[in-house]
Protein backbone atom coordinates (compact mmCIF):
# COMPACT_ATOMS: atom_id res chain seq x y z
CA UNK A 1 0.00 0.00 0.00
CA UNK A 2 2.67 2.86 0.99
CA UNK A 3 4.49 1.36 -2.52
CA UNK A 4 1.92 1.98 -4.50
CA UNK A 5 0.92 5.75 -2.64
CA UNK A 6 4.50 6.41 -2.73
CA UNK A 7 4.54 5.54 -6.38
CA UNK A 8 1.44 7.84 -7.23
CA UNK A 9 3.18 11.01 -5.23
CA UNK A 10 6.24 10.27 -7.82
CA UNK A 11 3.97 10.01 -10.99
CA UNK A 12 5.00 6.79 -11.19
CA UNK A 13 1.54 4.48 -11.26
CA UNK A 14 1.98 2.33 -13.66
CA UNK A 15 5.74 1.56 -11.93
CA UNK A 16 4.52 1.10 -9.04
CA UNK A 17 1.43 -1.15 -10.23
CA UNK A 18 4.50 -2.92 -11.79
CA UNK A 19 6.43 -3.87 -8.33
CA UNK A 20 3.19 -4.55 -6.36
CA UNK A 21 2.29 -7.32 -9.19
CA UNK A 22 5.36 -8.37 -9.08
CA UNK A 23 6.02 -9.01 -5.45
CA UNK A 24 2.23 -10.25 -5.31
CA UNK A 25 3.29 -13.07 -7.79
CA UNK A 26 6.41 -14.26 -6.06
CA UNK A 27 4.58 -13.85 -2.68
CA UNK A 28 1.74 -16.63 -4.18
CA UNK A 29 4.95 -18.41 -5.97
CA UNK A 30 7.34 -18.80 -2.72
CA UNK A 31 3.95 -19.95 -0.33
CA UNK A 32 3.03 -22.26 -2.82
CA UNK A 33 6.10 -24.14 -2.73
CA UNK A 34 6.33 -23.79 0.76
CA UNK A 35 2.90 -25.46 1.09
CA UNK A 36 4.12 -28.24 -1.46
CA UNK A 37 7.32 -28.57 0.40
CA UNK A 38 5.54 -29.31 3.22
CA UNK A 39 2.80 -31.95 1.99
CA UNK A 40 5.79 -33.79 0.28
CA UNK A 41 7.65 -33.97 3.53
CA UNK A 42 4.47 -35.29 5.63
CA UNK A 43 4.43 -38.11 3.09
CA UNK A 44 7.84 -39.14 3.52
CA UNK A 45 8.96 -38.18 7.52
CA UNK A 46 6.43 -40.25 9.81
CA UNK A 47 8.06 -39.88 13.14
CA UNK A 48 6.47 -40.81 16.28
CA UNK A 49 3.35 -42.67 16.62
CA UNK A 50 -0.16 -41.39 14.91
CA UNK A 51 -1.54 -41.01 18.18
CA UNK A 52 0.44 -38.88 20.02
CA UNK A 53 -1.17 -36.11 22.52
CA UNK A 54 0.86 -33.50 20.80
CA UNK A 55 0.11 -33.87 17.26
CA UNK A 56 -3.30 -32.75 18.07
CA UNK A 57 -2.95 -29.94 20.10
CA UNK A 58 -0.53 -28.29 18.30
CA UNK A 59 -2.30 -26.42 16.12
CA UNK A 60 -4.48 -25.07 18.85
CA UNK A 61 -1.16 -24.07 20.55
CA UNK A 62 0.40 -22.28 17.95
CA UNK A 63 -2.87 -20.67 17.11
CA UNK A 64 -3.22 -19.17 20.46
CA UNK A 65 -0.14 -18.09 20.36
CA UNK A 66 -0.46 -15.98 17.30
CA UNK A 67 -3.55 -14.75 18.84
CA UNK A 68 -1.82 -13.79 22.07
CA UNK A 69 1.28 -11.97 20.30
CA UNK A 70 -1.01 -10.16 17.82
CA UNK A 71 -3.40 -9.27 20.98
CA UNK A 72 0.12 -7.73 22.87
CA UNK A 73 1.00 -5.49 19.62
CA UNK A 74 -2.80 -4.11 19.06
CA UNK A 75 -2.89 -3.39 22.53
CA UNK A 76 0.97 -1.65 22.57
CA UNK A 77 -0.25 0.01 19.27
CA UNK A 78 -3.02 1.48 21.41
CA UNK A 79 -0.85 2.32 24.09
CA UNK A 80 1.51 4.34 22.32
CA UNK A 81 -1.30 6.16 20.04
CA UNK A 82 -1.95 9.31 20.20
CA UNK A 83 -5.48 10.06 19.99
């Protein structure tokens, strides 16, 4: 976003149309592979037993814990606002 405003202040759309396209393609490109990399290597690594405790709360771990950090910066965001 501050790309592409930067980009109009400079009369420079269509440039900076250019790099957002551009690093929205290799952005889709580099999670995509990621993704792939990922399925290909739950195929071919099974370590530990199907059943373990962890494998299934994991993701609700590591979800909360995104939730918590992003809850900490909002609320440091609102902290240091000046209204």
């Amino acid at each position: 976003m501050v790309l592409l405003l930067a980009a109009v202040a400079l009369n420079k759309t269509a440039y900076g149309l250019l790099l957002v396209v551009a690093f929205s393609v290799g952005l889709a490109i580099t999670l995509t592979a990621i993704g792939l990399a990922f399925l290909y290597a739950r195929n071919r690594l099974r370590i530990g037993s199907a059943e373990a405790p962890w494998r299934h709360a994991l993701p609700v771990l590591s979800a909360a814990l995104i939730t918590v950090v992003g809850a900490l910066l909002c609320f440091n965001a609102l902290q240091s606002a000046h209204f």
